[in-house]
Protein backbone atom coordinates (compact mmCIF):
# COMPACT_ATOMS: atom_id res chain seq x y z
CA UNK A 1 4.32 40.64 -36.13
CA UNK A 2 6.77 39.41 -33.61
CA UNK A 3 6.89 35.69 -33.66
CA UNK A 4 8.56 33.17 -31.10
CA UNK A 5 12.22 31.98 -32.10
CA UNK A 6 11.67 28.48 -30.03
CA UNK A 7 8.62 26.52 -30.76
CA UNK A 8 8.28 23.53 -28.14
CA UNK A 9 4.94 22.74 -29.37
CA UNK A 10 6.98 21.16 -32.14
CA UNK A 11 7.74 18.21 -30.41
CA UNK A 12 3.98 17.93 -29.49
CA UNK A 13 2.47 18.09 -32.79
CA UNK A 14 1.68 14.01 -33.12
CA UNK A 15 0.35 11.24 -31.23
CA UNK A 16 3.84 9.13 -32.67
CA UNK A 17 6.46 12.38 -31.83
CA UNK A 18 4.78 12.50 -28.67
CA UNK A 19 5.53 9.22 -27.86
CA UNK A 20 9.23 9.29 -29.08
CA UNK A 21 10.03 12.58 -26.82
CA UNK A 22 8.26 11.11 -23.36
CA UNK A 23 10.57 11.57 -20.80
CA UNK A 24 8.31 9.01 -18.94
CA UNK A 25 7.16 5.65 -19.65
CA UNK A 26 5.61 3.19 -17.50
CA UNK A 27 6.15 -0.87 -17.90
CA UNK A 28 4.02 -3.77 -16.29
CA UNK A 29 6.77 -5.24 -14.80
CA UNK A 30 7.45 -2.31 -12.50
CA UNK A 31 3.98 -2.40 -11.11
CA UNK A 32 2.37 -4.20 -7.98
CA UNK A 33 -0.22 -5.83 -7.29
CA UNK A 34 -1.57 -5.77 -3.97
CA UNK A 35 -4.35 -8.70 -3.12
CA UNK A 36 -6.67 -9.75 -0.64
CA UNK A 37 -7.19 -12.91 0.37
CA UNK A 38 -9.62 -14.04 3.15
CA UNK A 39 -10.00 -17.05 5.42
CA UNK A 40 -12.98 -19.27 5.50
CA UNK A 41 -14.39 -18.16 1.95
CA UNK A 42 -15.23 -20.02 -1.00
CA UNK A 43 -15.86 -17.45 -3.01
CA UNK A 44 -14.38 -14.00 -3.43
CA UNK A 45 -16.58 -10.93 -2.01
CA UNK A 46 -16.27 -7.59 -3.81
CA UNK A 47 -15.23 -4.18 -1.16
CA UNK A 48 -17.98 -2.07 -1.51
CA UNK A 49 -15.58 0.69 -0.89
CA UNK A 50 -13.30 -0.46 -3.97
CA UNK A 51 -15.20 -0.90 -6.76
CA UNK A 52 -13.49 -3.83 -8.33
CA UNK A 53 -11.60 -5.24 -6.10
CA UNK A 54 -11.88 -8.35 -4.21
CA UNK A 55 -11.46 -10.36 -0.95
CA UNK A 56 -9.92 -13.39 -2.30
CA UNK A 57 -10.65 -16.80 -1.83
CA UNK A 58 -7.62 -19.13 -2.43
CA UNK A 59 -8.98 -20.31 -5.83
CA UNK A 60 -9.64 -16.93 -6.75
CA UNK A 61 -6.27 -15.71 -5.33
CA UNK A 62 -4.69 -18.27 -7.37
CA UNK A 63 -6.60 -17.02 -10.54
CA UNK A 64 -6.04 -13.58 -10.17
CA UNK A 65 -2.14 -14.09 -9.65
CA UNK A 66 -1.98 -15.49 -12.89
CA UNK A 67 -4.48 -13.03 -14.63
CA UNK A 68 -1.51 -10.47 -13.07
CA UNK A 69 1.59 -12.54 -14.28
CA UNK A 70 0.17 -13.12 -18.19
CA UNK A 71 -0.59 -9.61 -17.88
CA UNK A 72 3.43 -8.95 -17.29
CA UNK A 73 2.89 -7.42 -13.55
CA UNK A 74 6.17 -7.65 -11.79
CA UNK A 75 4.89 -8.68 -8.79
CA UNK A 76 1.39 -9.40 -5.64
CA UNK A 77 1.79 -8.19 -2.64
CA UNK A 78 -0.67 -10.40 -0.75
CA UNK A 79 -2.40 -9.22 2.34
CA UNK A 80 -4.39 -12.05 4.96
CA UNK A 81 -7.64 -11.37 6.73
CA UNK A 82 -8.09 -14.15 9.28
CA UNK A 83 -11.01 -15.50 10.73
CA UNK A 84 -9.45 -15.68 14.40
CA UNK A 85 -7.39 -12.08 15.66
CA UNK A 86 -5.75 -12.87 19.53
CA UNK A 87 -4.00 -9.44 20.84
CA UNK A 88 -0.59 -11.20 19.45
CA UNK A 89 -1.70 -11.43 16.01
CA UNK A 90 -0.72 -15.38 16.49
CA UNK A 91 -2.30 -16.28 13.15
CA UNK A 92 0.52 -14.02 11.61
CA UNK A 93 3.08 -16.64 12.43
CA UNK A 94 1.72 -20.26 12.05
CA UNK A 95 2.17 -21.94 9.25
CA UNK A 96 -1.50 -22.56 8.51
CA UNK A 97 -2.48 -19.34 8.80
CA UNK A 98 -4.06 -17.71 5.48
CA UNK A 99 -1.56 -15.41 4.52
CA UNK A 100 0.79 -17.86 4.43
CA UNK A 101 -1.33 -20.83 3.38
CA UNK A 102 -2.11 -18.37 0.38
CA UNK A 103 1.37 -17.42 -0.23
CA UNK A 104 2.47 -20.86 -0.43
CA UNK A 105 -0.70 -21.26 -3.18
CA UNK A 106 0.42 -18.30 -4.97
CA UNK A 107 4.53 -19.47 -5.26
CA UNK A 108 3.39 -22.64 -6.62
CA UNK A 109 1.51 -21.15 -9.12
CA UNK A 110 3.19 -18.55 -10.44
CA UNK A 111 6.30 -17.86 -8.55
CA UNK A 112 8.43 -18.30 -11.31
CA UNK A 113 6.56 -15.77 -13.31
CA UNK A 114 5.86 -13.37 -10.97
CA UNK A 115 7.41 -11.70 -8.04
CA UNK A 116 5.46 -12.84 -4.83
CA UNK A 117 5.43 -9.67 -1.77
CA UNK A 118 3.58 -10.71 1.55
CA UNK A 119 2.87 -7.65 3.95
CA UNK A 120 4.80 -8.20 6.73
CA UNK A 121 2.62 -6.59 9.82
CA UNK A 122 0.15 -7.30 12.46
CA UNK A 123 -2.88 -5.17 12.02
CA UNK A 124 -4.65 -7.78 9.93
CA UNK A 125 -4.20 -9.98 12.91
CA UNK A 126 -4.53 -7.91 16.30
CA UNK A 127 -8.06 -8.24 17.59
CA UNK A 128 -7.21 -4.03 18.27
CA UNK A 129 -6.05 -3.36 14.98
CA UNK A 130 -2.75 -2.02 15.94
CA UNK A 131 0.56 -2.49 13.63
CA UNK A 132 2.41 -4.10 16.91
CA UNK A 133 1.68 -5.75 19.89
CA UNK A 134 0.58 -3.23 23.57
CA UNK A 135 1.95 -2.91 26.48
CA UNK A 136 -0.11 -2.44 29.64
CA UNK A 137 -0.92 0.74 29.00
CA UNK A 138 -2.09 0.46 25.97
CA UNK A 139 0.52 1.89 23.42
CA UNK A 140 2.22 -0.31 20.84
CA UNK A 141 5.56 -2.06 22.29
CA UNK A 142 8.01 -1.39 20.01
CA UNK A 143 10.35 -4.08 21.06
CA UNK A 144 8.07 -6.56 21.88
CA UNK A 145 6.55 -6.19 18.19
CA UNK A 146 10.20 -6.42 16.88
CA UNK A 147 10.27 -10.32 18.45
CA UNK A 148 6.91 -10.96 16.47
CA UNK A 149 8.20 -9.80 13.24
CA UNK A 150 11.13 -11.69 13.33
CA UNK A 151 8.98 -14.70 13.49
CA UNK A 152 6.50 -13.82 11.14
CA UNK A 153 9.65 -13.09 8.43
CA UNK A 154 10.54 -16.65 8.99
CA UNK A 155 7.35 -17.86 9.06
CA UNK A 156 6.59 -16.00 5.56
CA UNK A 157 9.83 -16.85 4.06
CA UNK A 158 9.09 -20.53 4.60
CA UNK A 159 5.83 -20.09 2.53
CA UNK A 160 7.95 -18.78 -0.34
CA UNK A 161 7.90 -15.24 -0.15
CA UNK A 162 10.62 -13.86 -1.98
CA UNK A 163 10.18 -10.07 -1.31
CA UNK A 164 8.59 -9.06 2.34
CA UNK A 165 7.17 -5.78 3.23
CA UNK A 166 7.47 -4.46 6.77
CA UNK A 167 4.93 -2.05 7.20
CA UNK A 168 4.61 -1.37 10.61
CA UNK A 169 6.41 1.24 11.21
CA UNK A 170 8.71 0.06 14.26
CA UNK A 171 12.42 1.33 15.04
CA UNK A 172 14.81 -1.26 14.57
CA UNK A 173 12.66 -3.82 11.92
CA UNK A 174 14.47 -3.78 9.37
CA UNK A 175 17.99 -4.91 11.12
CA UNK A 176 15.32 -7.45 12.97
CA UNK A 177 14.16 -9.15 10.57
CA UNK A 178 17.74 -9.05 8.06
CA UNK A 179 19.08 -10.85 11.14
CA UNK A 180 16.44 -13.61 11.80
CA UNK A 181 16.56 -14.63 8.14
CA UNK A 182 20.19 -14.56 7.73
CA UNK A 183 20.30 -16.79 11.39
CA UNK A 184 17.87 -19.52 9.15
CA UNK A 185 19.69 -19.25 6.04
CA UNK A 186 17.44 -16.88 4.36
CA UNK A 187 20.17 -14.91 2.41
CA UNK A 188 17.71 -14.63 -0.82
CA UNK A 189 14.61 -13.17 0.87
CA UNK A 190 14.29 -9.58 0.14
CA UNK A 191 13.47 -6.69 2.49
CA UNK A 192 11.27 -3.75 1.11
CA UNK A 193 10.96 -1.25 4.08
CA UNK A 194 7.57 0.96 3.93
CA UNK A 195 10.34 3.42 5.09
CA UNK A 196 8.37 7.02 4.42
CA UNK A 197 4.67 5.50 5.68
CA UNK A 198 2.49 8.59 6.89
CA UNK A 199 -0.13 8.57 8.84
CA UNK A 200 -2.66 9.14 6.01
CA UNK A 201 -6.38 9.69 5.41
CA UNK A 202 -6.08 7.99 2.38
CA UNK A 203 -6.23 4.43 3.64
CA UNK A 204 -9.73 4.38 4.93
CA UNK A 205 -10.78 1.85 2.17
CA UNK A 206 -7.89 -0.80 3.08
CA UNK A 207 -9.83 -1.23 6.30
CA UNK A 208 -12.66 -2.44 4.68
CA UNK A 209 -10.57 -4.58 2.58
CA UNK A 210 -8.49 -6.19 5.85
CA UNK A 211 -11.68 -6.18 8.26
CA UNK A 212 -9.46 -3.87 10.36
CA UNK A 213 -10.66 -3.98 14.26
CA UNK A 214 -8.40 -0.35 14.84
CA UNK A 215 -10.27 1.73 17.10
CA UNK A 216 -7.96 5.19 17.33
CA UNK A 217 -4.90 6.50 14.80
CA UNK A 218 -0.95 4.92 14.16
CA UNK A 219 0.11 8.81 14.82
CA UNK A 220 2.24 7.39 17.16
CA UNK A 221 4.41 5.17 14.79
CA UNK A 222 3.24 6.40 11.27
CA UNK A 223 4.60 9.77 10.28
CA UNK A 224 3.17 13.18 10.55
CA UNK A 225 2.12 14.18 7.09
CA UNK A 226 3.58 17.43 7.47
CA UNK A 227 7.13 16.09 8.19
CA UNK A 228 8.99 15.77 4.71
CA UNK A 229 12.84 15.43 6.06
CA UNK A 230 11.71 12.63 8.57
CA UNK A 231 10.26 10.98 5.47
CA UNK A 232 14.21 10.92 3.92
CA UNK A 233 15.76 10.01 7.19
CA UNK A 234 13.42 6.78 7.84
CA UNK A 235 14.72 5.72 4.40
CA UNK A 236 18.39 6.30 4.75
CA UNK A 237 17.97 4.46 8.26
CA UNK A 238 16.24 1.38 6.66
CA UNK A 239 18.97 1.76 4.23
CA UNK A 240 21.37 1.81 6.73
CA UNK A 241 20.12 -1.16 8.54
CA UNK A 242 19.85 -3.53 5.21
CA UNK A 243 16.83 -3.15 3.39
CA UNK A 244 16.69 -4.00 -0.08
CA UNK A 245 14.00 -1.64 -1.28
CA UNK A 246 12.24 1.62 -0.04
CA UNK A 247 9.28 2.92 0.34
CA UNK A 248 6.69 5.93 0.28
CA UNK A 249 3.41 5.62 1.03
CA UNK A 250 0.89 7.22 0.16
CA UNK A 251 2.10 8.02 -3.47
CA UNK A 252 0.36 10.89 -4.73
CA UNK A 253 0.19 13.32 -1.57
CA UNK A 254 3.78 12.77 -0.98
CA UNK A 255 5.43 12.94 -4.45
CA UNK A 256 7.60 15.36 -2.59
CA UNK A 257 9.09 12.86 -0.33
CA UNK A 258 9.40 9.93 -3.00
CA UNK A 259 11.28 12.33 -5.35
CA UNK A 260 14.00 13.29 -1.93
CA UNK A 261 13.98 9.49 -1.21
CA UNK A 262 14.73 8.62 -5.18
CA UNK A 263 17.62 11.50 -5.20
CA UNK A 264 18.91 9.93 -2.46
CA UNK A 265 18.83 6.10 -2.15
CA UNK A 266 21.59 3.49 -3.66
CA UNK A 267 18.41 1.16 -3.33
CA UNK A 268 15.34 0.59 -5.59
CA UNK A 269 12.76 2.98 -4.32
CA UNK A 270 8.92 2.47 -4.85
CA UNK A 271 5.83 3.68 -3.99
CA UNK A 272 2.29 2.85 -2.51
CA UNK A 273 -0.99 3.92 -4.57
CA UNK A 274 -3.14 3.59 -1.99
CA UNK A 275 -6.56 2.26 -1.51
CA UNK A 276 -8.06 5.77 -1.32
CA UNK A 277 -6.08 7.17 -4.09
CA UNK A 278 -7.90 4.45 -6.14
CA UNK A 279 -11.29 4.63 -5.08
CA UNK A 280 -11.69 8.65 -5.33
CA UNK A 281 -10.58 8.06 -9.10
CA UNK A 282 -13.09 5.56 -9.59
CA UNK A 283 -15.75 7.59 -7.68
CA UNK A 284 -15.61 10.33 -9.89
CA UNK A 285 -15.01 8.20 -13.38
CA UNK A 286 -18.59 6.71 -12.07
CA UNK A 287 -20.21 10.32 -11.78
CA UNK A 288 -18.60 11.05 -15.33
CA UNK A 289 -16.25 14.02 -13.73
CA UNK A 290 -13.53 12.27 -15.06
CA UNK A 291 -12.13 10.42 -17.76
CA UNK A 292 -11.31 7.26 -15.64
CA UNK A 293 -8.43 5.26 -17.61
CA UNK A 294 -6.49 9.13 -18.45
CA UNK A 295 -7.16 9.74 -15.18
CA UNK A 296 -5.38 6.62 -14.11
CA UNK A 297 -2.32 6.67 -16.48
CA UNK A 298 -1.40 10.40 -15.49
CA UNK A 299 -1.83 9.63 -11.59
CA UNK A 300 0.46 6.61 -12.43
CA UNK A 301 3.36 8.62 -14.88
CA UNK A 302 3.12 11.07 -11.85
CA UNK A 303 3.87 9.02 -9.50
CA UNK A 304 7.25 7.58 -11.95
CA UNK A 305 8.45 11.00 -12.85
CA UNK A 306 8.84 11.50 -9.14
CA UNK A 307 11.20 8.99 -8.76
CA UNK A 308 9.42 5.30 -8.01
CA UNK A 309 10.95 2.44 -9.73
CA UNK A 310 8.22 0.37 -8.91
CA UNK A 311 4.22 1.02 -7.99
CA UNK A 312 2.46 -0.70 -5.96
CA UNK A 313 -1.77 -0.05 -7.85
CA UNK A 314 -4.77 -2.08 -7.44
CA UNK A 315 -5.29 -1.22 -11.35
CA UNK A 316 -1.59 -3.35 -12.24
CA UNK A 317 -3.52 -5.74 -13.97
CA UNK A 318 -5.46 -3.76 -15.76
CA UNK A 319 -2.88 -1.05 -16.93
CA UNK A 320 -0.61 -4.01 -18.06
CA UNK A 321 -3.05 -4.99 -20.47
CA UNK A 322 -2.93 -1.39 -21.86
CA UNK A 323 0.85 -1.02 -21.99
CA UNK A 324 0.37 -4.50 -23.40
């Protein structure tokens, strides 16, 4: 008999050389934590579409953050459902509204510990749902959202956010909002750019878990999924115009893109596990198709080896306990 001369199944043959050899390895302090916190509740409610995951109530908010930060989660990205939506998303930039009553909760109580993100964008607080504010015709204004933003950055910075996440997809935020902070002496706040942010199926469960009012699609300002070089170029433009750290999102459809993004950027570069990436896991761990927490580790060491220094999962908790 002939018999191989190189035998990689060496380096396989033990749970302890496995571990040595791993070319991958995942930490809690590069995962996210993305939260929910909702006005006018005492009590958290639970998403029926995501199993496990809650609309927060401050006190809950407040418990959860530190649940995330003894876990050794890097950082919560929090994101506010209001009571009141106006077509301006107003609540977005006073100081008493929740998402920055809640970050202002959440930096007292463990912002030493733990990085704390706010989502910087006004779907959660359009009565239509959109990421921007419309002109009369009914299509987002670009420019006219870019005013809003810069007011919301301030507005969120003052509540002690220390990282803030534009998400909304307009041309020109990034240098926007880098220049309102700097004007107010914001040096220290960081910008994370949801730079590649496609226009994705996968989100339907965050609309549940913001109350979204969006009647239509973001084609218009979220990419096409097919486009993979416009994915690098938003990047290198947010890049370009200051941003601290990049973004993909959706992770797992667009590995792709985060791994041209990661061979590309001087900047940290992370990516978005998103709310329907999450729930189909769970939905088939429930029907037993799966073997849920495998399941989860290999989506997450997928989404690393592709390039993200940092993940943004509803299960960072959780995983940081394993890791743990």
């Amino acid at each position: 008999m002939t018999f191989p001369e190189t035998r990689l199944r060496r380096l396989r043959t033990t749970p302890a050389l496995r571990r040595l050899v791993a070319e991958t390895r995942l930490h809690p302090a590069e995962l996210v934590l993305p939260m929910f916190v909702r006005e006018g509740v005492s009590e958290p409610l639970p998403l029926g579409s995501m199993p496990g995951i809650l609309q927060h109530s401050i006190d809950s908010l407040r418990r959860a953050a530190n649940e995330a930060a003894e876990a050794g989660v890097g950082g919560v990205m929090l994101f506010g459902v209001p009571e009141v939506r106006d077509a301006n998303g107003s609540a977005a930039c006073r100081a008493d509204g929740i998402l920055n009553v809640a970050t202002e909760a959440v930096a007292a109580e463990v912002g030493d510990a733990i990085v704390v993100q706010t989502d910087l964008c006004l779907d959660e607080f359009t009565d239509h749902g959109h990421c921007g504010v419309l002109d009369a015709n009914g299509a987002v204004d670009n420019d006219a959202t870019l005013v809003i933003y810069r007011e919301m950055a301030l507005a969120q910075a003052r509540a002690g956010s220390q990282v803030l996440g534009l998400s909304g997809m307009m041309d020109g935020q990034v240098a926007a909002v880098r220049e309102a902070l700097d004007g107010e002496g914001f040096h220290d706040t960081a910008i994370m750019a949801y730079s590649a942010k496609y226009a994705s199926a996968f989100y339907g469960p965050f609309r549940e878990a913001v109350d979204s009012q969006l009647t239509g699609d973001r084609r218009s300002y979220q990419l096409d999924p097919g486009n993979r070089r416009e994915g690098l170029r938003e990047a290198i433009t947010d890049i370009e115009e200051g941003a601290d750290i990049v973004m993909v999102k959706p992770a797992m459809s667009y590995l792709d893109v985060l791994a041209d993004v990661a061979a590309a950027s001087d900047v940290p570069v992370w990516a978005y596990q998103v709310s329907g990436e999450y729930s189909m896991i769970e939905a088939a761990a429930a029907h037993g198709w799966i073997d849920r927490n495998r399941a989860i580790h290999e989506s997450l060491v997928g989404i690393k080896r592709a390039g993200a220094d940092a993940i943004l999962t509803y299960w960072a908790t959780e995983v940081a306990g394993w890791l743990k």
